[in-house]
C-alpha atoms as a PDB file:
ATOM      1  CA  UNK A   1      21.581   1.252  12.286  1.00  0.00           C
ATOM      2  CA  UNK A   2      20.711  -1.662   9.532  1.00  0.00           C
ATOM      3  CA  UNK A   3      23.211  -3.259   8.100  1.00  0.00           C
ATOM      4  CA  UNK A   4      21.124  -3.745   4.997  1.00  0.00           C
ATOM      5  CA  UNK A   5      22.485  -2.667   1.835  1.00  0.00           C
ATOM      6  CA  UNK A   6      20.768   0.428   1.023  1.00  0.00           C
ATOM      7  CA  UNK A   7      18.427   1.089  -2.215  1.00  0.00           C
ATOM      8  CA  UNK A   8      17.729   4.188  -4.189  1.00  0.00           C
ATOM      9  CA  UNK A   9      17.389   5.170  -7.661  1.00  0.00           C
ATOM     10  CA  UNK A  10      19.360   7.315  -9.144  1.00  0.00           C
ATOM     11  CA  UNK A  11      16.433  10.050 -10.154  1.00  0.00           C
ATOM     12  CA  UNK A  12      15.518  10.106  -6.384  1.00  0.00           C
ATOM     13  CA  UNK A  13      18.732  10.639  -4.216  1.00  0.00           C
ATOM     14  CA  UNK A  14      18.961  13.536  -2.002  1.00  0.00           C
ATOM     15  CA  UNK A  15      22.471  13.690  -0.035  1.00  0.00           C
ATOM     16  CA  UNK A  16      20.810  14.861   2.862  1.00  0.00           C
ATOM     17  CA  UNK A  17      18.757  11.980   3.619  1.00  0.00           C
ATOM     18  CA  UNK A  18      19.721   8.498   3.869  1.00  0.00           C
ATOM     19  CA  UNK A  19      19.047   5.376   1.513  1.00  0.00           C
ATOM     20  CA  UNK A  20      16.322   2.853   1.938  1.00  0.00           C
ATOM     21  CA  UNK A  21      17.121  -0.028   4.113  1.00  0.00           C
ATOM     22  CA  UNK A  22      16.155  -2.707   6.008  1.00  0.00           C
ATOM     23  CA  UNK A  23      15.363  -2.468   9.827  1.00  0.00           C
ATOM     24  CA  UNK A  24      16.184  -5.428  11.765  1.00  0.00           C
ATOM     25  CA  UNK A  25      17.140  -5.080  15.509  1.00  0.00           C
ATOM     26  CA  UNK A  26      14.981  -3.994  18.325  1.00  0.00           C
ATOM     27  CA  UNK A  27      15.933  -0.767  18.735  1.00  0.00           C
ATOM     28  CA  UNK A  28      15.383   0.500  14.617  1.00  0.00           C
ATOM     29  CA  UNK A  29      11.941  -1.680  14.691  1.00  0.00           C
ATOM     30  CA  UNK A  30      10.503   0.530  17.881  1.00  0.00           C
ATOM     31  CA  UNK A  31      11.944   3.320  16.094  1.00  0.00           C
ATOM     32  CA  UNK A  32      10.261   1.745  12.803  1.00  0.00           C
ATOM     33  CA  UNK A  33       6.832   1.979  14.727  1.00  0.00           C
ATOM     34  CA  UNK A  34       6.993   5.103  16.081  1.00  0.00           C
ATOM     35  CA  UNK A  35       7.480   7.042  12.852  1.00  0.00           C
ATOM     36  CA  UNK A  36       4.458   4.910  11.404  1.00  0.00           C
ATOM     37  CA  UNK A  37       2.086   6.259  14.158  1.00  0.00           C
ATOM     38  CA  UNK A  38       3.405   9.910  13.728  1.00  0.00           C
ATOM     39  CA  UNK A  39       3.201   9.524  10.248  1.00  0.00           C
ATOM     40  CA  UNK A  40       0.218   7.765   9.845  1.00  0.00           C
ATOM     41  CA  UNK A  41      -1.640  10.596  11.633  1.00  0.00           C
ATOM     42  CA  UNK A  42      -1.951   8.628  15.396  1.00  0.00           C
ATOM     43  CA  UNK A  43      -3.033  10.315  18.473  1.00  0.00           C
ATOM     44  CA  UNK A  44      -1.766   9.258  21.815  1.00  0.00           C
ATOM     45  CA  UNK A  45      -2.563  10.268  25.118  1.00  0.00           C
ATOM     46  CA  UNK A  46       0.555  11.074  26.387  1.00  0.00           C
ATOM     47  CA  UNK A  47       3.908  10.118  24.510  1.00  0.00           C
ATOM     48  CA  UNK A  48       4.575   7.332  27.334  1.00  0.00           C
ATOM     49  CA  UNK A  49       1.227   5.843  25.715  1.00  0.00           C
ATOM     50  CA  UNK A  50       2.750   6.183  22.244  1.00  0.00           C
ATOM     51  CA  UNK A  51       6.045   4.709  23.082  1.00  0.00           C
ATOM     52  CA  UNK A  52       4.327   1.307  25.078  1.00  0.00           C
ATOM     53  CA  UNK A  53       2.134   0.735  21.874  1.00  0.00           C
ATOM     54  CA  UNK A  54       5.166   1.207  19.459  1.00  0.00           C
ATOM     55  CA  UNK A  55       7.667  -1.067  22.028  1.00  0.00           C
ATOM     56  CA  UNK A  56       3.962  -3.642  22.125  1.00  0.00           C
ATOM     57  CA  UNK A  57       4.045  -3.484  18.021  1.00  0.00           C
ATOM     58  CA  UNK A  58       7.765  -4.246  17.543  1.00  0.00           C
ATOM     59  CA  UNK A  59       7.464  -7.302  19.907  1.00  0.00           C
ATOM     60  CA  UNK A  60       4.428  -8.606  18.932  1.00  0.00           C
ATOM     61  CA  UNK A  61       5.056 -11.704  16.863  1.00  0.00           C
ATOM     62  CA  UNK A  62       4.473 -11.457  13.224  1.00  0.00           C
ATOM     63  CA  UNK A  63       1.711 -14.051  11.472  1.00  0.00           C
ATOM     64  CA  UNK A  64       3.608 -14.042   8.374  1.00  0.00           C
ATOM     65  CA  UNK A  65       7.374 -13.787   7.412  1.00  0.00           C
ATOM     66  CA  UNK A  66       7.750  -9.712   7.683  1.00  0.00           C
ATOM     67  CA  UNK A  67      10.550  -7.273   6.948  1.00  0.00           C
ATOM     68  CA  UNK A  68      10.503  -3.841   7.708  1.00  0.00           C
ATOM     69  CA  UNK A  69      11.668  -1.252   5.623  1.00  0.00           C
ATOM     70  CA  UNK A  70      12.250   2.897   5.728  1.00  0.00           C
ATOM     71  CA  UNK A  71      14.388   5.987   5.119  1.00  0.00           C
ATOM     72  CA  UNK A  72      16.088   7.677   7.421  1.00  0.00           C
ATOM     73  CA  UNK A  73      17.184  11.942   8.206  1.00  0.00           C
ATOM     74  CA  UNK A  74      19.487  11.464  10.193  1.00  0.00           C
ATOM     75  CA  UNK A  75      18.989   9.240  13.510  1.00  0.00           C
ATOM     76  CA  UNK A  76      15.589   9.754  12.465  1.00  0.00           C
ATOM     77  CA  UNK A  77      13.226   7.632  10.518  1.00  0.00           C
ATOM     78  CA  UNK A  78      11.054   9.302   8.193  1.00  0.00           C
ATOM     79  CA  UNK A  79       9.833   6.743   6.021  1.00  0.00           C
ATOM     80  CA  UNK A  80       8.116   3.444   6.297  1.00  0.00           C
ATOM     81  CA  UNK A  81       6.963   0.368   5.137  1.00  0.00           C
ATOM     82  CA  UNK A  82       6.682  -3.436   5.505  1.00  0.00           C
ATOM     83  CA  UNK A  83       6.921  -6.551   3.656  1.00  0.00           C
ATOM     84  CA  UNK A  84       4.743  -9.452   4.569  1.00  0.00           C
ATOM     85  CA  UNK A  85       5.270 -12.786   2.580  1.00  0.00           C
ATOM     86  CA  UNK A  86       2.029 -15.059   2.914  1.00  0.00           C
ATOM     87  CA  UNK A  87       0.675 -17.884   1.119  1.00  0.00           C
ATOM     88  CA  UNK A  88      -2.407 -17.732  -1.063  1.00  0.00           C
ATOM     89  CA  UNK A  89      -3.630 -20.381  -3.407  1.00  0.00           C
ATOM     90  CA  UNK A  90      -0.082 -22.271  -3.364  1.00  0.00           C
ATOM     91  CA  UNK A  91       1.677 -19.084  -4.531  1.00  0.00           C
ATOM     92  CA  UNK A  92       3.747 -16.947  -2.751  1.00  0.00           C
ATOM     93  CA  UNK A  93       2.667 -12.911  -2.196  1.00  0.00           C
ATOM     94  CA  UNK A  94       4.294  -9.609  -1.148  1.00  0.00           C
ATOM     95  CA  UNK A  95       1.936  -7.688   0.529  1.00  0.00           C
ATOM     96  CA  UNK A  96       3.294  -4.299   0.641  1.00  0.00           C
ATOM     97  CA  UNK A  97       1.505  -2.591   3.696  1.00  0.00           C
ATOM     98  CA  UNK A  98       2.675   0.003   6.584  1.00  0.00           C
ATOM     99  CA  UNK A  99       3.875   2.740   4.058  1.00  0.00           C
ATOM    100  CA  UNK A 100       3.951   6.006   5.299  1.00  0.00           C
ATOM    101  CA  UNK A 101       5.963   9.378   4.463  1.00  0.00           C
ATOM    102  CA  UNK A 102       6.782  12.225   7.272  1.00  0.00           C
ATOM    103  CA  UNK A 103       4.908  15.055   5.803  1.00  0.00           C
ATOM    104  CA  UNK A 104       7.585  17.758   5.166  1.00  0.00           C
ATOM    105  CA  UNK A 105       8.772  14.957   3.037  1.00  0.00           C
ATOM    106  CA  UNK A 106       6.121  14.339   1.145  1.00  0.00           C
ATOM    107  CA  UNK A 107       7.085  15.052  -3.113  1.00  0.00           C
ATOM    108  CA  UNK A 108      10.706  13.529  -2.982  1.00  0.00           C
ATOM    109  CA  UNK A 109      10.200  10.401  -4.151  1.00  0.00           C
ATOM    110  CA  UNK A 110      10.708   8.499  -0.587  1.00  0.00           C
ATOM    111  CA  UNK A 111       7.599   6.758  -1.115  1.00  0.00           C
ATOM    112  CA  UNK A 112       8.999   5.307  -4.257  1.00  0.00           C
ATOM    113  CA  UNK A 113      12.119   4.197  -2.727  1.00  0.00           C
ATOM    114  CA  UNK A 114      10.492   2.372   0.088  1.00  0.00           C
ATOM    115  CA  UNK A 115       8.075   0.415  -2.474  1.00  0.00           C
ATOM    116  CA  UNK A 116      11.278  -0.163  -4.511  1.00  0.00           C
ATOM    117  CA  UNK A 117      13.320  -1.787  -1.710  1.00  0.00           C
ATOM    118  CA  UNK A 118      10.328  -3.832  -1.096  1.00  0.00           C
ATOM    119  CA  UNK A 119       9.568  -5.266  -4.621  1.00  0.00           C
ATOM    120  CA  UNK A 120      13.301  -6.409  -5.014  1.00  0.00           C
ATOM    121  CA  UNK A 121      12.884  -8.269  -1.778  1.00  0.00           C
ATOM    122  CA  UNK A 122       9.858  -9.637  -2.817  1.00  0.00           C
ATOM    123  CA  UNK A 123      11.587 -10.875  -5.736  1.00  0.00           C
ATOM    124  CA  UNK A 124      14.563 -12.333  -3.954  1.00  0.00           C
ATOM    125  CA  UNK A 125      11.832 -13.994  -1.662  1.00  0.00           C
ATOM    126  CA  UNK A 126      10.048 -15.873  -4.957  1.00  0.00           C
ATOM    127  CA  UNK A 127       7.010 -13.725  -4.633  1.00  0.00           C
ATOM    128  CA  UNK A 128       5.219 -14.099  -7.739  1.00  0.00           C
ATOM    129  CA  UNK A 129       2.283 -11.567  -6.801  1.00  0.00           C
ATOM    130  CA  UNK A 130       2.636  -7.846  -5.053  1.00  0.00           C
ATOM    131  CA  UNK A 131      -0.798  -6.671  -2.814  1.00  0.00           C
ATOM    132  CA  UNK A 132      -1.059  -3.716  -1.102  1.00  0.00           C
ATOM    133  CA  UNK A 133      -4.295  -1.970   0.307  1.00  0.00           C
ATOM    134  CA  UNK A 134      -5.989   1.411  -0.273  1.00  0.00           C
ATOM    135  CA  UNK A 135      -8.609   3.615   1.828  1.00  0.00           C
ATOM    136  CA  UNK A 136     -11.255   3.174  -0.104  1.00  0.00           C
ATOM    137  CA  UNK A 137     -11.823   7.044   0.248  1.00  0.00           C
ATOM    138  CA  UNK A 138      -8.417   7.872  -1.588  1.00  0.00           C
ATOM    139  CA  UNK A 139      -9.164   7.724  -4.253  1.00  0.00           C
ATOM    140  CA  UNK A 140      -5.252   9.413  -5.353  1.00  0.00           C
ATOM    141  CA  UNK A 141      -3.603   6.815  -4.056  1.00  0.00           C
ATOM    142  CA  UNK A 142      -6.221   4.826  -6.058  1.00  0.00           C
ATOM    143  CA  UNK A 143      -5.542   5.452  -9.505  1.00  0.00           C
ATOM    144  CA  UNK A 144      -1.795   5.571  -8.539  1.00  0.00           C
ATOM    145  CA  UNK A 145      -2.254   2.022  -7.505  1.00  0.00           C
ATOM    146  CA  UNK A 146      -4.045   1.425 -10.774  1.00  0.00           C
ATOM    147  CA  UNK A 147      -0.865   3.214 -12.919  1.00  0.00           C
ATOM    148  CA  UNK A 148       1.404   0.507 -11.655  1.00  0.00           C
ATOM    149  CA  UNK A 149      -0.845  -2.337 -12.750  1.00  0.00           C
ATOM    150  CA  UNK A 150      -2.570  -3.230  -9.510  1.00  0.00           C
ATOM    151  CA  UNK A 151      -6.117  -4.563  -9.622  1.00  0.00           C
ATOM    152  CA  UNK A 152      -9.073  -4.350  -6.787  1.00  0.00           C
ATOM    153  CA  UNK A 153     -10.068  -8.404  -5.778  1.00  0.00           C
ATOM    154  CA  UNK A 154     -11.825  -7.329  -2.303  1.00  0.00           C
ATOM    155  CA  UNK A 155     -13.132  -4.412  -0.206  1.00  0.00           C
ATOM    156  CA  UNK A 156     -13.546  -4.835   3.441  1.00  0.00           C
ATOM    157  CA  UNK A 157     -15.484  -2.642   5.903  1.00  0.00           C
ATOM    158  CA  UNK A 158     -13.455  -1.150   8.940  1.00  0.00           C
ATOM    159  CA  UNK A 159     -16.859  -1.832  10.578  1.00  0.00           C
ATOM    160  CA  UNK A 160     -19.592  -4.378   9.264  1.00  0.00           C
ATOM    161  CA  UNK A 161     -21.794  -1.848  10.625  1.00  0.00           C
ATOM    162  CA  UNK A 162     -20.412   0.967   8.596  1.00  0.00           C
ATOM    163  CA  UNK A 163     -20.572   0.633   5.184  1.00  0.00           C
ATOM    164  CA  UNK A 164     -18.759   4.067   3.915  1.00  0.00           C
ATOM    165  CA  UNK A 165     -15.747   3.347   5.451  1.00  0.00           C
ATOM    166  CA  UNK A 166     -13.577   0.164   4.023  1.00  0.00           C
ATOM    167  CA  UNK A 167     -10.142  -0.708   2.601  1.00  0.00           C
ATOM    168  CA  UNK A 168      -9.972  -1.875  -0.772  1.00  0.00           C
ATOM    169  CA  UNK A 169      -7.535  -5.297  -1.495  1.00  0.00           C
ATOM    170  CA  UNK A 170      -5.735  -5.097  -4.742  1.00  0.00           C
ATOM    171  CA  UNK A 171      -3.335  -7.581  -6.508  1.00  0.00           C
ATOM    172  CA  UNK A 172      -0.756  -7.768  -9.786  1.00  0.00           C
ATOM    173  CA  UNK A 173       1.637 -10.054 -10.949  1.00  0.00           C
ATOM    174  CA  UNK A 174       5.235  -9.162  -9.855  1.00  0.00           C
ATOM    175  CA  UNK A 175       6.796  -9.767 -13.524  1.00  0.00           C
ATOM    176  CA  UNK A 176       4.060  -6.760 -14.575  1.00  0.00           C
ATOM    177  CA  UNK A 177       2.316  -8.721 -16.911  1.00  0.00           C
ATOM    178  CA  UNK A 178      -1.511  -8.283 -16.257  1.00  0.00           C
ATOM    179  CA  UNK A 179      -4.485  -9.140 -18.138  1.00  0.00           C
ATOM    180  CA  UNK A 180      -5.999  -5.857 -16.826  1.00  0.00           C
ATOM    181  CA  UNK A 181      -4.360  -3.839 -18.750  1.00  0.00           C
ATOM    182  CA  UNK A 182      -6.122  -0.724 -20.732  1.00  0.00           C
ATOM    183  CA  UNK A 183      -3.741  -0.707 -23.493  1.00  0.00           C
ATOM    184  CA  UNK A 184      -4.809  -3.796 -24.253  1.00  0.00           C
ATOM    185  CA  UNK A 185      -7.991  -3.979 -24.772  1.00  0.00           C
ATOM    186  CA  UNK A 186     -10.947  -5.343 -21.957  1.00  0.00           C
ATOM    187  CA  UNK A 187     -11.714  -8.475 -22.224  1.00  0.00           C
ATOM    188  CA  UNK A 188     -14.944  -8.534 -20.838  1.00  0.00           C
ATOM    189  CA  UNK A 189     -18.336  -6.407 -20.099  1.00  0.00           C
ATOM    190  CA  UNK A 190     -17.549  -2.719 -18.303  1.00  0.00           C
ATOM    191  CA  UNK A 191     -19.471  -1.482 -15.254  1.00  0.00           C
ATOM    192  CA  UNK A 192     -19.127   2.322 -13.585  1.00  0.00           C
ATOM    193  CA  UNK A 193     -20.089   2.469 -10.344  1.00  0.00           C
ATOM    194  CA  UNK A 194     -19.809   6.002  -7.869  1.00  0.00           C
ATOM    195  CA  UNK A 195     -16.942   5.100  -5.753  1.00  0.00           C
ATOM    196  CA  UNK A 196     -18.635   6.665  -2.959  1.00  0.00           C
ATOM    197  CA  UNK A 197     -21.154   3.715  -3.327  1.00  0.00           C
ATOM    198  CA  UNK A 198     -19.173   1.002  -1.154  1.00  0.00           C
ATOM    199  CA  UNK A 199     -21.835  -1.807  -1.157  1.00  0.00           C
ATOM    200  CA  UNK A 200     -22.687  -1.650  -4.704  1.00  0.00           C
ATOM    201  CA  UNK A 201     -19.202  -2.154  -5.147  1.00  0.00           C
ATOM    202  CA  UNK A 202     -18.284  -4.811  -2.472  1.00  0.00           C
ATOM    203  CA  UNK A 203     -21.349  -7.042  -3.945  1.00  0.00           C
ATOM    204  CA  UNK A 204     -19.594  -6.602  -7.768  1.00  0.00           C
ATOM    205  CA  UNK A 205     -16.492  -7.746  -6.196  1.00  0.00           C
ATOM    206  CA  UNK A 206     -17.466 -10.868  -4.282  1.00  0.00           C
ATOM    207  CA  UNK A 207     -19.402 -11.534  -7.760  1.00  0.00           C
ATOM    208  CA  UNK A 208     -16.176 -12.226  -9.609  1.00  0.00           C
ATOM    209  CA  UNK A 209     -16.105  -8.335 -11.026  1.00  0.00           C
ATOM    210  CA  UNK A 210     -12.556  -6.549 -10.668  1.00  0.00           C
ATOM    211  CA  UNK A 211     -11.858  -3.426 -10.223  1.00  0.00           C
ATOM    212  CA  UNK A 212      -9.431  -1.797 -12.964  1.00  0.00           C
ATOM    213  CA  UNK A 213      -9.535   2.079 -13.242  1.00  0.00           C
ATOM    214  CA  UNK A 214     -11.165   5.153 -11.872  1.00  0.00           C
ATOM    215  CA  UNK A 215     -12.225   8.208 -13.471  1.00  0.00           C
ATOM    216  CA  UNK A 216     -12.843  11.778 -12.007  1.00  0.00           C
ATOM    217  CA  UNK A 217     -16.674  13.378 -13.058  1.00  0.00           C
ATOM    218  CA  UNK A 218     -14.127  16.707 -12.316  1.00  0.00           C
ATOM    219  CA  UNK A 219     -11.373  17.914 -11.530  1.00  0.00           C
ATOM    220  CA  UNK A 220      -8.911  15.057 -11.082  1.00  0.00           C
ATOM    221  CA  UNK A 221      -7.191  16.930  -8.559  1.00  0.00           C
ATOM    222  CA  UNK A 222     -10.644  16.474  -6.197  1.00  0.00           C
ATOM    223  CA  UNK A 223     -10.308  13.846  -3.167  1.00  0.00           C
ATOM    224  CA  UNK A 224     -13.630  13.183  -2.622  1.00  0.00           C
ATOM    225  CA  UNK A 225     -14.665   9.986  -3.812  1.00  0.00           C
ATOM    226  CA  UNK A 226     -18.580  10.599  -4.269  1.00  0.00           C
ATOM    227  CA  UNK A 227     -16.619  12.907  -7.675  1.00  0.00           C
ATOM    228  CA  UNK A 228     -14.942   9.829  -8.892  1.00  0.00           C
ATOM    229  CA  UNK A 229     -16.324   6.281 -10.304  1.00  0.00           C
ATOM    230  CA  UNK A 230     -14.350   2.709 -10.128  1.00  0.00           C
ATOM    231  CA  UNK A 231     -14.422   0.909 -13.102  1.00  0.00           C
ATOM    232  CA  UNK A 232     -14.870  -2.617 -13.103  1.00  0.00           C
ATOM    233  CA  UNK A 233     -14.522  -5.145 -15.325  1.00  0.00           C
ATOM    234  CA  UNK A 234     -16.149  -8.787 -15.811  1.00  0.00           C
ATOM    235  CA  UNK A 235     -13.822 -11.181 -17.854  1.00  0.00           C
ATOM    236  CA  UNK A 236     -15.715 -13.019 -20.402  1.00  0.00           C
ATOM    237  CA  UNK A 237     -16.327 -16.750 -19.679  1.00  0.00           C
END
């Protein structure tokens, strides 16, 4: 078990399952990896497969300074998620990434305990920027994102011969101070743009355009991203 001190707010504890903590020997970060792939929605082979690529995954070396995070039922883990402290323009990011819920868990605020464990590391750490990634065909997770101030720099392809399926980068300042912020005003020109229409919105981004909000042509309930459209924003010289 992790030694970690444990994190959890107060409107989220359930005395059935365990705290959020850290996971730092071999045996909790196989353990880490295996609930990732189960709840992440991997298929193996054969469960010997799924064990050598979870034991491969928690001995790999890292590129960047990474801590791994979850919540546990039990011996069991049934939340994830990593922190992954990397260098960018002289400044120091968190890039939240790896988070994943065990379904019959899903609506108990686990997912918020894991980010929150996370941030206050990445504070401790002198992160002065959070990133995470989104599917860009989530678009739920998407305006979630956007709720807690996150902003889309970048979208990637999973294939460069595939253009409807990508990931979409997004960034905010870990004080929660951002210039994107609707409340406030835009500060610049406003473009809509079918978030089903990937390359549209790749060439916006990579022509200093951000992404900022999305907004449902429906019901706001609907998953399918050819219902929604990103909004993007072009600061003003």
């Amino acid at each position: 078990m992790s030694s970690e001190r444990g994190y959890v707010p107060p409107e989220a504890r359930d005395e059935r399952i365990g705290p959020a903590v850290e996971f730092t020997n071999d045996e909790d970060l196989v353990s880490f990896w295996r609930a990732f792939y189960k709840n992440d929605g991997w298929n193996f082979a054969t469960p010997e497969a799924e064990e050598l690529a979870a034991k491969k995954a928690a001995q790999t070396p890292a590129k960047n300074p990474s801590r791994f995070f979850g919540i546990r039922d039990g011996d069991a883990i049934i939340a994830t998620g990593k922190l992954e402290i990397q260098i960018k323009d002289g400044e120091k990011h968190g890039y939240l990434g790896l988070l994943t819920v065990q379904e019959k868990y899903r609506g108990k605020n686990l997912a918020k305990q894991v980010t929150g464990i996370r941030e206050k590391a990445a504070r401790e750490a002198g992160c002065t920027y959070l990133d995470t990634s989104v599917r860009a065909n989530n678009p739920i997770a998407l305006v979630t994102k956007f709720h807690e101030g996150y902003s889309i720099g970048r979208l990637e392809f999973y294939d460069e011969n595939d253009e409807t399926k990508g990931w979409f980068d997004l960034s905010k300042p870990i004080d929660g101070e951002t210039k994107y912020d609707a409340k406030a005003g835009t500060l610049g020109e406003l473009r809509e743009v079918r978030l089903s229409d990937l390359p549209s919105i790749k060439l916006l981004l990579e022509s200093g355009w951000v992404g900022i909000d999305a907004k449902n042509l429906g019901d706001p309930k609907e998953s399918n991203s050819d219902q929604w459209e990103l909004i993007l924003e072009h600061a003003a010289p």
